[in-house]
Protein backbone atom coordinates (compact mmCIF):
# COMPACT_ATOMS: atom_id res chain seq x y z
CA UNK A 1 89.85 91.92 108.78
CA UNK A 2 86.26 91.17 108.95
CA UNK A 3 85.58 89.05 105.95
CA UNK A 4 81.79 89.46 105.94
CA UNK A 5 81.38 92.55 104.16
CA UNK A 6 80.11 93.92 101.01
CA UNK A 7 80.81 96.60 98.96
CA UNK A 8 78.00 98.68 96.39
CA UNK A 9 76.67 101.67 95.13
CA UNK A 10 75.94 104.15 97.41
CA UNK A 11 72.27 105.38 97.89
CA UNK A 12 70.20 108.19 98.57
CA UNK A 13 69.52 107.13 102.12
CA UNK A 14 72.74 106.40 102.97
CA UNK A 15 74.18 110.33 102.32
CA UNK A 16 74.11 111.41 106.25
CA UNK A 17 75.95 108.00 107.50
CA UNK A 18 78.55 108.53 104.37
CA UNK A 19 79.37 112.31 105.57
CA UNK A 20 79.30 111.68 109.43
CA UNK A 21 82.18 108.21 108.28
CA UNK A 22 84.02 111.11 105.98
CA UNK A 23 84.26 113.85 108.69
CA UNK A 24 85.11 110.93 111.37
CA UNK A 25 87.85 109.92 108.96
CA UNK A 26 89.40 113.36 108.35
CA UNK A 27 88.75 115.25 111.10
CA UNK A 28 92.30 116.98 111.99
CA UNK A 29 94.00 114.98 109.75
CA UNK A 30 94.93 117.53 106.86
CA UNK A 31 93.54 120.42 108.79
CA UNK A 32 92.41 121.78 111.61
CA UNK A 33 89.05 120.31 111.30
CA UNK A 34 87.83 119.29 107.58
CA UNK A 35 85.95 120.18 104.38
CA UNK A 36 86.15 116.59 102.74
CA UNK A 37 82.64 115.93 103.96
CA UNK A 38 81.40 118.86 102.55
CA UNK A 39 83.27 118.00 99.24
CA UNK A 40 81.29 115.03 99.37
CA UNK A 41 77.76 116.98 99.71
CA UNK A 42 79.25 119.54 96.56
CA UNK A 43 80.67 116.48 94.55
CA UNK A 44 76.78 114.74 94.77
CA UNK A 45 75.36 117.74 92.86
CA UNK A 46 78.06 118.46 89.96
CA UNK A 47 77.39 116.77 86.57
CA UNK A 48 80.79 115.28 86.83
CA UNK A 49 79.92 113.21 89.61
CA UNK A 50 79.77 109.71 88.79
CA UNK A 51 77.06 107.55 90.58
CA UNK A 52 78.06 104.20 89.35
CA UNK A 53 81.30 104.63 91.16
CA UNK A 54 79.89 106.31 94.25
CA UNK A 55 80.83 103.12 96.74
CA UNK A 56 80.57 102.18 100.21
CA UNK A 57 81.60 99.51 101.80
CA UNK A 58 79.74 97.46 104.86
CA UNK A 59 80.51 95.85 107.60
CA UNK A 60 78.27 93.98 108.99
CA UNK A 61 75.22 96.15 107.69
CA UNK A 62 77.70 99.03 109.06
CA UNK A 63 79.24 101.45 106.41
CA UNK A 64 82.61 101.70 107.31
CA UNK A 65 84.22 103.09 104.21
CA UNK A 66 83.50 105.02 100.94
CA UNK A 67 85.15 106.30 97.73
CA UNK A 68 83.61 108.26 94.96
CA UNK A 69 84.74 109.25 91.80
CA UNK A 70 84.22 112.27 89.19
CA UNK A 71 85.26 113.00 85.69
CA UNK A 72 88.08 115.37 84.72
CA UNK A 73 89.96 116.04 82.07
CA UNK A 74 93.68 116.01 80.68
CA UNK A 75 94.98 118.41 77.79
CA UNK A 76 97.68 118.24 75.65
CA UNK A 77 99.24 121.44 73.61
CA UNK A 78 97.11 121.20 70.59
CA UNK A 79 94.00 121.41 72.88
CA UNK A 80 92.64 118.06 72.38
CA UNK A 81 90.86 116.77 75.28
CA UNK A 82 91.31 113.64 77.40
CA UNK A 83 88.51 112.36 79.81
CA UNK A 84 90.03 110.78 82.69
CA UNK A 85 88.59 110.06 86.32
CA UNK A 86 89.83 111.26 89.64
CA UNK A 87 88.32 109.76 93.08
CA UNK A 88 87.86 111.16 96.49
CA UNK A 89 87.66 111.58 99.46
CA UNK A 90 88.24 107.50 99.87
CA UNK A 91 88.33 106.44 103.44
CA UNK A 92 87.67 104.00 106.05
CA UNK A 93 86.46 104.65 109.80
CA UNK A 94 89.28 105.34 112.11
CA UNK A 95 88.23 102.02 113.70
CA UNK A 96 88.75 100.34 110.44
CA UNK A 97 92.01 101.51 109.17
CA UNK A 98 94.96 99.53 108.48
CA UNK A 99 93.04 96.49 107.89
CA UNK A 100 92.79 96.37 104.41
CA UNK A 101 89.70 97.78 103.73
CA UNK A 102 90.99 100.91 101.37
CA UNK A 103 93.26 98.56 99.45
CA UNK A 104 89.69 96.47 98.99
CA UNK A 105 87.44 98.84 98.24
CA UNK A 106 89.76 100.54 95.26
CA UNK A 107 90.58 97.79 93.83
CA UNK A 108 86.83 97.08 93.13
CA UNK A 109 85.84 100.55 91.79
CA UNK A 110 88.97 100.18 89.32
CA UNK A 111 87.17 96.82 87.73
CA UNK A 112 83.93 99.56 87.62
CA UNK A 113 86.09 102.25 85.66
CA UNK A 114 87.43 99.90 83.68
CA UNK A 115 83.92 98.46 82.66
CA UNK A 116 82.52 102.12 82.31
CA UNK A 117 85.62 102.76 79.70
CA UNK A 118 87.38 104.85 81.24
CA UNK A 119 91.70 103.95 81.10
CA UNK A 120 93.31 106.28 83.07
CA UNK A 121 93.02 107.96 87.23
CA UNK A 122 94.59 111.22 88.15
CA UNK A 123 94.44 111.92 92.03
CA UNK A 124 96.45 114.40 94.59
CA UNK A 125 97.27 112.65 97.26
CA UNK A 126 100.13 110.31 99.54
CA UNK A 127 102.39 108.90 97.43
CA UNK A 128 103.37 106.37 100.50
CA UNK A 129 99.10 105.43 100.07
CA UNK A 130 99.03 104.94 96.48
CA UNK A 131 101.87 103.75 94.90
CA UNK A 132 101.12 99.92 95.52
CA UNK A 133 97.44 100.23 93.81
CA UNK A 134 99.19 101.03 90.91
CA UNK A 135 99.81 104.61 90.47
CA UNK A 136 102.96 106.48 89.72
CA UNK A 137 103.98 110.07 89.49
CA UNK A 138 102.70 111.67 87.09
CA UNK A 139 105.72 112.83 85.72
CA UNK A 140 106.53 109.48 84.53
CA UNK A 141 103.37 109.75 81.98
CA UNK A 142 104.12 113.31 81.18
CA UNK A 143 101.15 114.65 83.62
CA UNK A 144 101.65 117.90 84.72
CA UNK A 145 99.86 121.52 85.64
CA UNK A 146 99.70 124.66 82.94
CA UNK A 147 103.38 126.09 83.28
CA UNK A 148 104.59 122.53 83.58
CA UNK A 149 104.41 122.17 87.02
CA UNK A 150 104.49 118.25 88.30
CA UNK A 151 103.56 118.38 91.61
CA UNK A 152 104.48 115.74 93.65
CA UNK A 153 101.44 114.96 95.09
CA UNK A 154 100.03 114.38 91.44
CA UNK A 155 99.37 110.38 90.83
CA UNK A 156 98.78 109.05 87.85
CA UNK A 157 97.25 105.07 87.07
CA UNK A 158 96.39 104.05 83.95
CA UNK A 159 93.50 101.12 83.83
CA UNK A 160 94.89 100.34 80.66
CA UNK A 161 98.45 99.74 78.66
CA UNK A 162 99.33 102.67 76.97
CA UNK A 163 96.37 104.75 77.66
CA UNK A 164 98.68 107.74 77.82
CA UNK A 165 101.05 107.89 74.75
CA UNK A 166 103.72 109.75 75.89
CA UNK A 167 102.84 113.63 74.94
CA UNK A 168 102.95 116.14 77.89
CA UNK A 169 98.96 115.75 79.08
CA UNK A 170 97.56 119.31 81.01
CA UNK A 171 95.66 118.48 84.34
CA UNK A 172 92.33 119.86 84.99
CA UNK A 173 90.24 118.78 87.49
CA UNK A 174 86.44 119.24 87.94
CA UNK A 175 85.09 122.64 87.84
CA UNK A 176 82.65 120.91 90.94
CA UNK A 177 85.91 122.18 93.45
CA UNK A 178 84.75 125.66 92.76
CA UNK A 179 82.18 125.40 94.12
CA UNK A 180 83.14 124.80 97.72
CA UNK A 181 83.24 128.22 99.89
CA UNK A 182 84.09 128.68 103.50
CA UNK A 183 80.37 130.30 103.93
CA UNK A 184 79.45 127.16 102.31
CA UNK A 185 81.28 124.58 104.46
CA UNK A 186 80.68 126.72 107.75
CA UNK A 187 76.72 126.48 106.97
CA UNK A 188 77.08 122.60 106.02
CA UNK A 189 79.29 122.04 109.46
CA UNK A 190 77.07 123.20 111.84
CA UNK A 191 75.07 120.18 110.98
CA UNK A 192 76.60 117.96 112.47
CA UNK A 193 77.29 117.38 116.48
CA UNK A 194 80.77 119.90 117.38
CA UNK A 195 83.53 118.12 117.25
CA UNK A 196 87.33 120.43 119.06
CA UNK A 197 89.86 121.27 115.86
CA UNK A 198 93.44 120.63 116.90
CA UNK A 199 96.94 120.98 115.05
CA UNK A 200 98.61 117.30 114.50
CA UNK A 201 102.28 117.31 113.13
CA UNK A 202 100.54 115.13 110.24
CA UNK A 203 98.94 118.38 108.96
CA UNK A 204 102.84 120.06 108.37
CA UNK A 205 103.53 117.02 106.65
CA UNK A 206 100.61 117.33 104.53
CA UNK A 207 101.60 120.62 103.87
CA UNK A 208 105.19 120.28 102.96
CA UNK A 209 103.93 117.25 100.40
CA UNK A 210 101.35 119.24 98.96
CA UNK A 211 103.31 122.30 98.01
CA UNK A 212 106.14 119.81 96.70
CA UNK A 213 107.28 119.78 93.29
CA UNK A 214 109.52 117.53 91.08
CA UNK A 215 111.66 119.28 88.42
């Protein structure tokens, strides 16, 4: 790892270099393709977007790596509300990867959340990615979908002791997700230079975990 690097808030000029890093980072990965790019360009527009945790990360006056956050929401069965945060996309330049940098980068924008007030992170993703910053299933805090569904992609850290007290919390992420269409990401994509969509045996995998549940 390069140890001259820096990590801070994201600016206006640096949206293009932030999408081109996002769509280098994902491209095939998850999909043939990939939207998390465009996600980003929605996300930037939603009032649950969070600047002040909108971070990239340089390398050598380089951004190699990004996360951003936005506000959602847990519920419990009386129908009092919860605000919570959930971040993504969060990645590093294929170039970059398995250095360090991720593990980095998080860990700073959870001293952020933390100093914003906020106690408690709900995310879909890799278990095998997240578990050592912290997070657990959510299951374990009680986390789960309407119709009590605990997916097992659902990941759950709290920022602070017993910021979730036990009672079966309701999931609901931004409303900013509807927003994305396939008209919408088609126009955004042909932005950028073509790049050939493939099938990887890491998007079955991403498949089979995403559609997992625990019982």
């Amino acid at each position: 790892m390069n140890k001259n690097y820096i990590i801070r808030q994201e600016t206006e000029k640096d949206y293009k270099a932030v999408e081109n890093l996002t769509r280098e980072a994902f491209w095939n990965v998850y999909k043939e393709g990939c939207d998390e790019h465009y996600l980003v360009h929605v996300m930037r527009g939603h009032e649950d977007f969070i600047p002040e945790l909108a971070l990239v990360l340089e390398v050598d006056g380089e951004i190699i790596g990004n996360v951003m956050y936005m506000k959602s929401m847990l519920k419990d069965a009386q129908g009092n509300e919860k605000q919570i945060l959930s971040f993504g996309p969060v990645c590093v330049h294929p170039n970059y990867q398995r250095l360090g940098y991720s593990r980095i980068l998080l860990e700073h924008s959870f001293e952020i959340a933390k100093d914003l007030g906020f106690d408690a992170i709900a995310i879909f993703g890799d278990p095998a990615n997240y578990v050592a910053r912290g997070f657990r299933s959510s299951h374990r805090y009680h986390v789960c979908l309407e119709g009590d569904v605990y997916p097992a992609a659902l990941l759950v850290k709290q920022l602070k002791e017993n910021a979730l007290d036990g009672r079966t919390w309701y999931y609901h992420e931004s409303p900013a997700f509807e927003a994305m269409t396939e008209e919408g990401l088609a126009q955004f994509e042909a932005q950028f230079p073509p790049k050939e969509k493939a099938w990887t045996p890491n998007q079955e995998i991403f498949y089979i975990q995403s559609h997992s549940t625990i019982r």
